[in-house]
PDB file of N, CA and C in Angstrom:
ATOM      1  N   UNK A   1      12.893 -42.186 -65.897  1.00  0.00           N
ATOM      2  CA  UNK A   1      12.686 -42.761 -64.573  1.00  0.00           C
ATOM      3  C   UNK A   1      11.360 -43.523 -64.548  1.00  0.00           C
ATOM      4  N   UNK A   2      11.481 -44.801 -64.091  1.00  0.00           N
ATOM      5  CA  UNK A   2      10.131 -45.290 -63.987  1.00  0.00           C
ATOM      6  C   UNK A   2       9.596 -45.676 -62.818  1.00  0.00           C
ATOM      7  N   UNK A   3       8.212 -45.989 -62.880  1.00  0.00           N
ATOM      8  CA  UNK A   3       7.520 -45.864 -61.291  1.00  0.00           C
ATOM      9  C   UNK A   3       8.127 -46.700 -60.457  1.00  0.00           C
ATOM     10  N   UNK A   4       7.613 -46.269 -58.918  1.00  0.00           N
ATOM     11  CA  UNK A   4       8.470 -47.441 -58.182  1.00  0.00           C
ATOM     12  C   UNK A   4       7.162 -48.449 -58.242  1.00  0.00           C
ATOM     13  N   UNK A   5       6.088 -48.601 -58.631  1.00  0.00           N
ATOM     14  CA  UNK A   5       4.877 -49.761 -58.074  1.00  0.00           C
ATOM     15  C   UNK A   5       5.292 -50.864 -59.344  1.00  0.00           C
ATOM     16  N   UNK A   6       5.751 -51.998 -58.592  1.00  0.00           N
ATOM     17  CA  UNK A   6       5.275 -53.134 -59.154  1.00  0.00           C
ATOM     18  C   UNK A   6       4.766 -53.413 -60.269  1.00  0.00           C
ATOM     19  N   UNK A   7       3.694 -53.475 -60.224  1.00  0.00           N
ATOM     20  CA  UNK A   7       2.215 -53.579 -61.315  1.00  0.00           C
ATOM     21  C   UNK A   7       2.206 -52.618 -62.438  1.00  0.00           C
ATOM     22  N   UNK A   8       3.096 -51.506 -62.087  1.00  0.00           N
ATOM     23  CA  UNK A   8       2.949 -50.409 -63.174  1.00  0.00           C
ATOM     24  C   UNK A   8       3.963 -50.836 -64.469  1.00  0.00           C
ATOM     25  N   UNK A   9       5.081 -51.545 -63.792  1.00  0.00           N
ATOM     26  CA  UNK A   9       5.900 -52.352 -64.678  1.00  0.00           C
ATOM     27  C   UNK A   9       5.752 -53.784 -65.546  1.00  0.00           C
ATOM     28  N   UNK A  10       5.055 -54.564 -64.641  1.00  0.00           N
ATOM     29  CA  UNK A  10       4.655 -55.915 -64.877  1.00  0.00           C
ATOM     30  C   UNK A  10       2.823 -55.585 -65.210  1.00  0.00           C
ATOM     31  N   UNK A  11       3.115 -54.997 -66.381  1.00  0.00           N
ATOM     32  CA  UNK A  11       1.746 -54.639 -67.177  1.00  0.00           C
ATOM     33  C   UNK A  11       0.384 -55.750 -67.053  1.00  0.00           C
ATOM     34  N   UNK A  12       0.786 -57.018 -67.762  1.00  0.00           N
ATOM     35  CA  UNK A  12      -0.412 -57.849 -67.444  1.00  0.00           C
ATOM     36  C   UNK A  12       0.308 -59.307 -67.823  1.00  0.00           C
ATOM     37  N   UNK A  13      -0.152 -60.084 -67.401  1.00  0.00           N
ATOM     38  CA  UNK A  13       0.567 -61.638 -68.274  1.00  0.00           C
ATOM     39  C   UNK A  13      -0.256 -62.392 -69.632  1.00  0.00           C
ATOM     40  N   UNK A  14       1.111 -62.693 -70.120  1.00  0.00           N
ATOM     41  CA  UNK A  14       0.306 -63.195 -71.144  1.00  0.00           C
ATOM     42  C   UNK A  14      -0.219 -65.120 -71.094  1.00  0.00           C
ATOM     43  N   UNK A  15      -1.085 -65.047 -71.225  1.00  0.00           N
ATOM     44  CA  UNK A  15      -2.192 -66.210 -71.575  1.00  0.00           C
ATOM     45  C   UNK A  15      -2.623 -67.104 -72.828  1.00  0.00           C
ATOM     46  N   UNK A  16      -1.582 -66.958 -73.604  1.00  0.00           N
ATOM     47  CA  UNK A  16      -1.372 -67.984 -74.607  1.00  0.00           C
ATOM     48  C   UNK A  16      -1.259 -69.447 -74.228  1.00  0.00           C
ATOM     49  N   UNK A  17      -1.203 -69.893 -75.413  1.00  0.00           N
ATOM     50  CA  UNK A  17      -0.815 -71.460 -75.094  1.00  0.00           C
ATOM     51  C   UNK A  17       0.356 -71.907 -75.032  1.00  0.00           C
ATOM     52  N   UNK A  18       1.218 -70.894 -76.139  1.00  0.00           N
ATOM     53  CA  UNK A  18       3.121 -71.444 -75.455  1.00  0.00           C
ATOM     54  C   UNK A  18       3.033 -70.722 -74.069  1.00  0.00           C
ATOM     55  N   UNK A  19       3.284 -69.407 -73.676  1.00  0.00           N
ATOM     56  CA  UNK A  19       3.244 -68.784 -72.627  1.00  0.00           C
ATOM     57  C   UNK A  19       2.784 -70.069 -71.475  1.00  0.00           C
ATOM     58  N   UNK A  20       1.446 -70.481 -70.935  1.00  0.00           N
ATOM     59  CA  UNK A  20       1.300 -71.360 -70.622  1.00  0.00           C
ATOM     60  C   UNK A  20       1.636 -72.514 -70.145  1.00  0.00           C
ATOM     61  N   UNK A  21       2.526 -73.316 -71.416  1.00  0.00           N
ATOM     62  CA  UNK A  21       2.787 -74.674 -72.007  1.00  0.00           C
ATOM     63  C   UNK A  21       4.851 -73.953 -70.721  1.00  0.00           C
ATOM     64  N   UNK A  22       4.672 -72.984 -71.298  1.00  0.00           N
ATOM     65  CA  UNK A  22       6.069 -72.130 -70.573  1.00  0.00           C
ATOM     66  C   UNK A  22       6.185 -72.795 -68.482  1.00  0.00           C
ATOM     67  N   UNK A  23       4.782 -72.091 -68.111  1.00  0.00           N
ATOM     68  CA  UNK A  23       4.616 -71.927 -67.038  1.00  0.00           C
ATOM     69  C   UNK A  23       4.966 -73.485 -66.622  1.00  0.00           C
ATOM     70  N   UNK A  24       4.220 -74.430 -66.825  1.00  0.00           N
ATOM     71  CA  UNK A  24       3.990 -75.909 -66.854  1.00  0.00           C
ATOM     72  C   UNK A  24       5.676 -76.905 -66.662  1.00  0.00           C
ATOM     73  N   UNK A  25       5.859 -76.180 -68.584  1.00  0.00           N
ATOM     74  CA  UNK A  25       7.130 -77.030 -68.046  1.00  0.00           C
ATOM     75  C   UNK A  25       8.626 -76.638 -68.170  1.00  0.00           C
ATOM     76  N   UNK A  26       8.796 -75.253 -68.094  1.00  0.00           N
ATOM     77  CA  UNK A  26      10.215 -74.548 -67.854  1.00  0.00           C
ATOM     78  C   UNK A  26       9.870 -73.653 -66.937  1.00  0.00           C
ATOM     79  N   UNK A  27       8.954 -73.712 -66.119  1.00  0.00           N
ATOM     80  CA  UNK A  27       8.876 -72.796 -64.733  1.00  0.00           C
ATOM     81  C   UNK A  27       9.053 -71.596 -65.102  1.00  0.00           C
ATOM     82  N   UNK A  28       8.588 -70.647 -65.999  1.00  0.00           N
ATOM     83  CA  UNK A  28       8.469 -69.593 -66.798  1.00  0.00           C
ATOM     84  C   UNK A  28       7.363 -69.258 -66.419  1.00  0.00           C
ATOM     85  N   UNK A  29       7.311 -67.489 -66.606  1.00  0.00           N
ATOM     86  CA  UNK A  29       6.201 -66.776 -66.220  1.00  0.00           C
ATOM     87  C   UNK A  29       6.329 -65.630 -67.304  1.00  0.00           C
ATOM     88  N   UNK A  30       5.708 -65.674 -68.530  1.00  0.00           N
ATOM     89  CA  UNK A  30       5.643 -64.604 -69.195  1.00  0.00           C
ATOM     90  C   UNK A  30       4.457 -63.485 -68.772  1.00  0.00           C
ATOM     91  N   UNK A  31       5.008 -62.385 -69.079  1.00  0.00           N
ATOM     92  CA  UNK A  31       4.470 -61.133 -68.526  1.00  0.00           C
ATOM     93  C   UNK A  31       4.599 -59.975 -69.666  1.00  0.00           C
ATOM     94  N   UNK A  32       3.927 -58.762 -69.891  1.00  0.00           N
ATOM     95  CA  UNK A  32       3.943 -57.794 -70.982  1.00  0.00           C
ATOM     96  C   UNK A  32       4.098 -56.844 -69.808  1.00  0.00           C
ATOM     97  N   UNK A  33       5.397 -56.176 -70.496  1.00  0.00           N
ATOM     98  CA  UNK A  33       5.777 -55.117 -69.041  1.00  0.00           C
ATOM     99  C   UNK A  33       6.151 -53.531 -69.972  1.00  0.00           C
ATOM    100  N   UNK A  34       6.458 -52.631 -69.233  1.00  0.00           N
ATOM    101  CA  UNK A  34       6.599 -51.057 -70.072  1.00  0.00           C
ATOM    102  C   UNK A  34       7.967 -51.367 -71.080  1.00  0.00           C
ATOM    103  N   UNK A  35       7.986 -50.675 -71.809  1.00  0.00           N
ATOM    104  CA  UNK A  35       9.135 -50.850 -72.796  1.00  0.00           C
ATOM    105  C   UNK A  35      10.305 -50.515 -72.282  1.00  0.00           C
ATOM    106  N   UNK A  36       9.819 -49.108 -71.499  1.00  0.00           N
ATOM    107  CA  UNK A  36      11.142 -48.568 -71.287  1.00  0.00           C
ATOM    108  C   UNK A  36      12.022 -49.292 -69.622  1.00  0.00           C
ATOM    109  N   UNK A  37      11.458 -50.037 -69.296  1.00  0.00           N
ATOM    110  CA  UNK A  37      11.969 -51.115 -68.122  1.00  0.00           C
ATOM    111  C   UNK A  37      13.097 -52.022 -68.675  1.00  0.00           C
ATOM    112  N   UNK A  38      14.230 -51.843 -68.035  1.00  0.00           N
ATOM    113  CA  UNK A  38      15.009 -52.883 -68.454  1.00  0.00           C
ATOM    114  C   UNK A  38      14.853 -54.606 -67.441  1.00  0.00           C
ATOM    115  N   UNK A  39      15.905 -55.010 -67.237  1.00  0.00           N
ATOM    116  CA  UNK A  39      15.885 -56.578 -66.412  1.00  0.00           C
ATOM    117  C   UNK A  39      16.042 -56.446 -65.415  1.00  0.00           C
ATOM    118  N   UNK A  40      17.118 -55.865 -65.436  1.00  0.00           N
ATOM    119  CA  UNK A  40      16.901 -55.532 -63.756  1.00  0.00           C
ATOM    120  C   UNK A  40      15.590 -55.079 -62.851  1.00  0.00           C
ATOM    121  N   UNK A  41      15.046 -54.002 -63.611  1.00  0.00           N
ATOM    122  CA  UNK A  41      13.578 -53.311 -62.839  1.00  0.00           C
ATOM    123  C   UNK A  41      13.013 -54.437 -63.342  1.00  0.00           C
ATOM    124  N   UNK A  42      12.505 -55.057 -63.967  1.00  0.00           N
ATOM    125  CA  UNK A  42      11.575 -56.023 -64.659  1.00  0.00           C
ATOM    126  C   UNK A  42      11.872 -57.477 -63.137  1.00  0.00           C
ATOM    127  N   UNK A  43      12.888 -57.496 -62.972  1.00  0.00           N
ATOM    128  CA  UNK A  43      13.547 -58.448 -61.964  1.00  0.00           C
ATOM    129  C   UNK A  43      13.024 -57.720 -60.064  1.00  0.00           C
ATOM    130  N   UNK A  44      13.462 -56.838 -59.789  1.00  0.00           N
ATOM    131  CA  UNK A  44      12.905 -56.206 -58.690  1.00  0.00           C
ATOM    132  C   UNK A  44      11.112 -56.583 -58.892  1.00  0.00           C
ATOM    133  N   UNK A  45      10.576 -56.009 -60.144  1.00  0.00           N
ATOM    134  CA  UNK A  45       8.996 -55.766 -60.140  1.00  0.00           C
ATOM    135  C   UNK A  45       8.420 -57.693 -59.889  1.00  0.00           C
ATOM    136  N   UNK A  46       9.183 -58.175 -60.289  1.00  0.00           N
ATOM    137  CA  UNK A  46       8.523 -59.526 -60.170  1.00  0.00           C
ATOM    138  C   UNK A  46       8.681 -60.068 -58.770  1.00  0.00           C
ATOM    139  N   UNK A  47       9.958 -59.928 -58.375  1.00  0.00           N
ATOM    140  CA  UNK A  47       9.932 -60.197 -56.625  1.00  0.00           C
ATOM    141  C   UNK A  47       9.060 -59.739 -55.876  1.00  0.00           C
ATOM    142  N   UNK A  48       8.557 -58.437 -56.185  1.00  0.00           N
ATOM    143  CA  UNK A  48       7.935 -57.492 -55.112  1.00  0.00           C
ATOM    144  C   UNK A  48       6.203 -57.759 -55.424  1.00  0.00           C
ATOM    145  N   UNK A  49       6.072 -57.930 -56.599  1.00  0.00           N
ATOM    146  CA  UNK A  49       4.473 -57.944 -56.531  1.00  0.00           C
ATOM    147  C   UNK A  49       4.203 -59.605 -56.665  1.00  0.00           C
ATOM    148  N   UNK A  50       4.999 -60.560 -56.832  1.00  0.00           N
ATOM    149  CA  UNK A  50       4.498 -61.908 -57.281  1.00  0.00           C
ATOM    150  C   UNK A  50       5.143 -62.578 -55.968  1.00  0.00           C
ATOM    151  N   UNK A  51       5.944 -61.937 -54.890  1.00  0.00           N
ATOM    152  CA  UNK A  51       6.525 -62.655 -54.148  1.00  0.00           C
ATOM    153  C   UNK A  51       7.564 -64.222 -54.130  1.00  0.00           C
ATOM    154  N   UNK A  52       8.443 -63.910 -55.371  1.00  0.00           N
ATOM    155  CA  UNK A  52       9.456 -65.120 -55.746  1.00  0.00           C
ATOM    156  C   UNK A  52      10.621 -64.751 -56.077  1.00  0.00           C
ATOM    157  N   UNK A  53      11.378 -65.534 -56.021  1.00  0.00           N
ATOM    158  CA  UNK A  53      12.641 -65.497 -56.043  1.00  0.00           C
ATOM    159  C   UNK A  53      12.706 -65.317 -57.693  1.00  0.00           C
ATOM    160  N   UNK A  54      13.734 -64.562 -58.662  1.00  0.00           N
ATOM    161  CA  UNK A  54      13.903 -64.415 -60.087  1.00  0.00           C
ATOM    162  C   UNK A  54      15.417 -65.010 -60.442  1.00  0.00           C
ATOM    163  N   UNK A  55      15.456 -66.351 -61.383  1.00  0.00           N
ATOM    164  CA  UNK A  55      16.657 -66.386 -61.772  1.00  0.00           C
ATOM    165  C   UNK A  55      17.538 -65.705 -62.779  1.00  0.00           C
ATOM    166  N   UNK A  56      16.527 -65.546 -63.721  1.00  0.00           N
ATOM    167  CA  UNK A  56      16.595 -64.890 -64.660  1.00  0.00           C
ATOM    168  C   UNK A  56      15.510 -64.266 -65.648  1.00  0.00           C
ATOM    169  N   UNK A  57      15.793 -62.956 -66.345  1.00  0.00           N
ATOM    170  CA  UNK A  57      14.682 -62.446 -67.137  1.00  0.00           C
ATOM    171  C   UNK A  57      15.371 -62.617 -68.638  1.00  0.00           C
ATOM    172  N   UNK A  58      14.402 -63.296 -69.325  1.00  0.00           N
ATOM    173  CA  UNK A  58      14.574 -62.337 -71.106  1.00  0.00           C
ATOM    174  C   UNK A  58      13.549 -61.504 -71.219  1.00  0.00           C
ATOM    175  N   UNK A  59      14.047 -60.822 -72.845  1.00  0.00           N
ATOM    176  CA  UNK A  59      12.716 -59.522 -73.028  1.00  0.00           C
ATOM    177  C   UNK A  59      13.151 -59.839 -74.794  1.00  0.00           C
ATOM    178  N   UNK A  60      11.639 -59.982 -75.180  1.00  0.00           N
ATOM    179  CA  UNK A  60      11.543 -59.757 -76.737  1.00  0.00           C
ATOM    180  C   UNK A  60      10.757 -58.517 -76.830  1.00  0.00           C
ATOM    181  N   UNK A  61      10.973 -57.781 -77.715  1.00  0.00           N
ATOM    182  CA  UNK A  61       9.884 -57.298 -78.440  1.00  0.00           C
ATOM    183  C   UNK A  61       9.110 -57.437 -79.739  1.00  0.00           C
ATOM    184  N   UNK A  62       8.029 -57.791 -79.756  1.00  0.00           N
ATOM    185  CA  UNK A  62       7.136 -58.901 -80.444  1.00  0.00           C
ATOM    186  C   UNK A  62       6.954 -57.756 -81.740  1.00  0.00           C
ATOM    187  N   UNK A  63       6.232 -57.933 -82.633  1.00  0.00           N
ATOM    188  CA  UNK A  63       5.434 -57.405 -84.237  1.00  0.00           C
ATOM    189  C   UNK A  63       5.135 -56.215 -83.700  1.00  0.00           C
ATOM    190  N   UNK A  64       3.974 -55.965 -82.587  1.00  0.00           N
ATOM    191  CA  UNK A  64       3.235 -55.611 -82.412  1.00  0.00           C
ATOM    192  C   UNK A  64       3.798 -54.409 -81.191  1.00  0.00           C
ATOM    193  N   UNK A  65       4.824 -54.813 -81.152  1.00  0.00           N
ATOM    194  CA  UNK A  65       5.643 -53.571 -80.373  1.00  0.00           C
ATOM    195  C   UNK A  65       5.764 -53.266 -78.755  1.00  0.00           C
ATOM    196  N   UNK A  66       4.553 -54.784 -78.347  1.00  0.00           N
ATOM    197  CA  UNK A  66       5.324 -54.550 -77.260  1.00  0.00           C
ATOM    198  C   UNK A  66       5.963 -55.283 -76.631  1.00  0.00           C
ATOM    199  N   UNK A  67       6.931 -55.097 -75.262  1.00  0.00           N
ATOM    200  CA  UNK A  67       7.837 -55.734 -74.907  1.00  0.00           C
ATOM    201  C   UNK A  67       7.196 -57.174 -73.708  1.00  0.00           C
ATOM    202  N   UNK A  68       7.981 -58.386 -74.016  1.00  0.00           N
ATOM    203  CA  UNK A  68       7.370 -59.205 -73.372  1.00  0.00           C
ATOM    204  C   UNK A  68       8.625 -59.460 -72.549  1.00  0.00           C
ATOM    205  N   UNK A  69       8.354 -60.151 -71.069  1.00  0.00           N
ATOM    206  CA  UNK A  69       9.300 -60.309 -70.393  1.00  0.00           C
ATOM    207  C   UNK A  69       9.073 -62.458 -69.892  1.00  0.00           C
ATOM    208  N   UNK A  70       9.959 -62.931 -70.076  1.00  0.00           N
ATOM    209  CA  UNK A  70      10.172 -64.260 -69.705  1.00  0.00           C
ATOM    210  C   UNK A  70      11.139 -64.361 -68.790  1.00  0.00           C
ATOM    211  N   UNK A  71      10.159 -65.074 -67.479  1.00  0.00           N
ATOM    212  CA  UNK A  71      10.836 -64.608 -66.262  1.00  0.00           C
ATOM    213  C   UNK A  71      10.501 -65.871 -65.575  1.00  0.00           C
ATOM    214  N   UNK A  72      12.071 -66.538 -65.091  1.00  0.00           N
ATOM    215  CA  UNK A  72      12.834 -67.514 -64.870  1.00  0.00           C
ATOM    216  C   UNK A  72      12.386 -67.632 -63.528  1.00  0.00           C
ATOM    217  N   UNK A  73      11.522 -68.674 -62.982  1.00  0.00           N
ATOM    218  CA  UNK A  73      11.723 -68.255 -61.234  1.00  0.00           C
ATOM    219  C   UNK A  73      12.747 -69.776 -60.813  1.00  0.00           C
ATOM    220  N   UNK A  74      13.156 -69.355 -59.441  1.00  0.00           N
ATOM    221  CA  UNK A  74      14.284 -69.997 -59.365  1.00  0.00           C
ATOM    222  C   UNK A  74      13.641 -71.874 -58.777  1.00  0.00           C
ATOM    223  N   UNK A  75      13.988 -72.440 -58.689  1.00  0.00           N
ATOM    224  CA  UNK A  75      13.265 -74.332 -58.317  1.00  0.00           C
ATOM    225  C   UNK A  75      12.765 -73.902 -56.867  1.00  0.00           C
ATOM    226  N   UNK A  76      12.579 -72.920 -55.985  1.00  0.00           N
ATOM    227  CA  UNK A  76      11.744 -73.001 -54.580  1.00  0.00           C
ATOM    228  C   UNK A  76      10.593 -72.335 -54.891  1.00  0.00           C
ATOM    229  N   UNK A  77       9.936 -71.825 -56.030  1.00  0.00           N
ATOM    230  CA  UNK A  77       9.071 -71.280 -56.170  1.00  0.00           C
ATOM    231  C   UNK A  77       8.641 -71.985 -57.668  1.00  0.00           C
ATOM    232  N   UNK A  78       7.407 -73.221 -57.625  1.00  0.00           N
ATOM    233  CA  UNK A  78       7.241 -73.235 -58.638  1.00  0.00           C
ATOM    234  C   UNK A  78       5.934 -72.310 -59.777  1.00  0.00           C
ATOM    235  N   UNK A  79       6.834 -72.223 -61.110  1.00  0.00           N
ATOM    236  CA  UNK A  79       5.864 -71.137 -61.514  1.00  0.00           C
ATOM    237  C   UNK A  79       3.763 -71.694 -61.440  1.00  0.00           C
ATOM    238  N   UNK A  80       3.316 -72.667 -61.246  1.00  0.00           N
ATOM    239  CA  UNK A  80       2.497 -73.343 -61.531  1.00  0.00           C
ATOM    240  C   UNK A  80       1.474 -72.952 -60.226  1.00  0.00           C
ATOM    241  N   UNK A  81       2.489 -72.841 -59.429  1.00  0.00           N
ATOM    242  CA  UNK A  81       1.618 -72.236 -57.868  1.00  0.00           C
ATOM    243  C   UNK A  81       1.411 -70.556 -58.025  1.00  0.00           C
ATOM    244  N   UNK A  82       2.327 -70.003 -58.720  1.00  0.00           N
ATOM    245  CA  UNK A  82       2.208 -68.871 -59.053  1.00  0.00           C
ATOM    246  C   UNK A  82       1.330 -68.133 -59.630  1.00  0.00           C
ATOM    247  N   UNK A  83       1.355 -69.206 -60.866  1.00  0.00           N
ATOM    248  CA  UNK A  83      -0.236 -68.758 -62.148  1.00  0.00           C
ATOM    249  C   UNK A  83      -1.293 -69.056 -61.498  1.00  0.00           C
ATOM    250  N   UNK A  84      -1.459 -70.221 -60.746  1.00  0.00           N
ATOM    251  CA  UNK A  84      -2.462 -70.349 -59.765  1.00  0.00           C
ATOM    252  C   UNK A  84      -3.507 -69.443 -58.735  1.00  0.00           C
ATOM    253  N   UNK A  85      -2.542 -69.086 -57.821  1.00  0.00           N
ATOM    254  CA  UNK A  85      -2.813 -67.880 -57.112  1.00  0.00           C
ATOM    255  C   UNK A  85      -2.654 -66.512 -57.513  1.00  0.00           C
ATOM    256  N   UNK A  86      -2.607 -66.488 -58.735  1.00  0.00           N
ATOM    257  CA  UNK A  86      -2.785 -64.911 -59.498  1.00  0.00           C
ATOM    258  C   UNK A  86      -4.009 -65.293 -60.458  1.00  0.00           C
ATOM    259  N   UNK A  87      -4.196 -66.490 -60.523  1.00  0.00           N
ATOM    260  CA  UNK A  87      -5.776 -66.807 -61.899  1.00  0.00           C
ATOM    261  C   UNK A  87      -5.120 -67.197 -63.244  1.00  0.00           C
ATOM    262  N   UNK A  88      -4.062 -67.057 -63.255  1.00  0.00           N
ATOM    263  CA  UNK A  88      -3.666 -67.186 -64.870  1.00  0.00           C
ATOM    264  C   UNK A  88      -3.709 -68.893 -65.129  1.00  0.00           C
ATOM    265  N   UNK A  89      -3.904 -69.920 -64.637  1.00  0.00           N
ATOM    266  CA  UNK A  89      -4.605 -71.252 -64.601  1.00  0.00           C
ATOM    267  C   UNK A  89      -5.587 -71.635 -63.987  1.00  0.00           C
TER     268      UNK A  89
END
């Protein structure tokens, strides 16, 4: 069972330069979230703490073991205003 808070799921974002290059120009919001979260919770946690609509999530898990989430917001929310008002640009 995992927490109900937001933030406890959507661990921290990542700040690379694809990640980034993501936000800019496929309206993507990569994020490093708990492992054991699937898409759906990963999908709730992004509505509720980032306030946007989610079209869709992927999830890799990287070398290094942990799970990254690439998260689709839908064309009324662009991701660019998003990274904005959270600092991540």
């Amino acid at each position: 069972m995992l927490p109900v808070e937001p933030w406890q799921i959507l661990q921290y974002p990542m700040l690379t330069e694809k990640a980034l290059s993501r936000v800019e120009t496929e309206n993507k919001l990569v994020f490093i979230v708990r492992r054991d979260a699937n898409k759906k919770q990963i999908k709730w946690a992004a509505e509720h703490a980032l306030g946007v609509k989610v079209d869709n999530v992927k999830t890799i898990i990287d070398q290094k073991g942990r799970k990254k989430a690439i998260i689709k917001l839908t064309k009324d929310f662009p991701a660019t205003d998003v990274a904005m008002r959270f600092g991540m640009l």
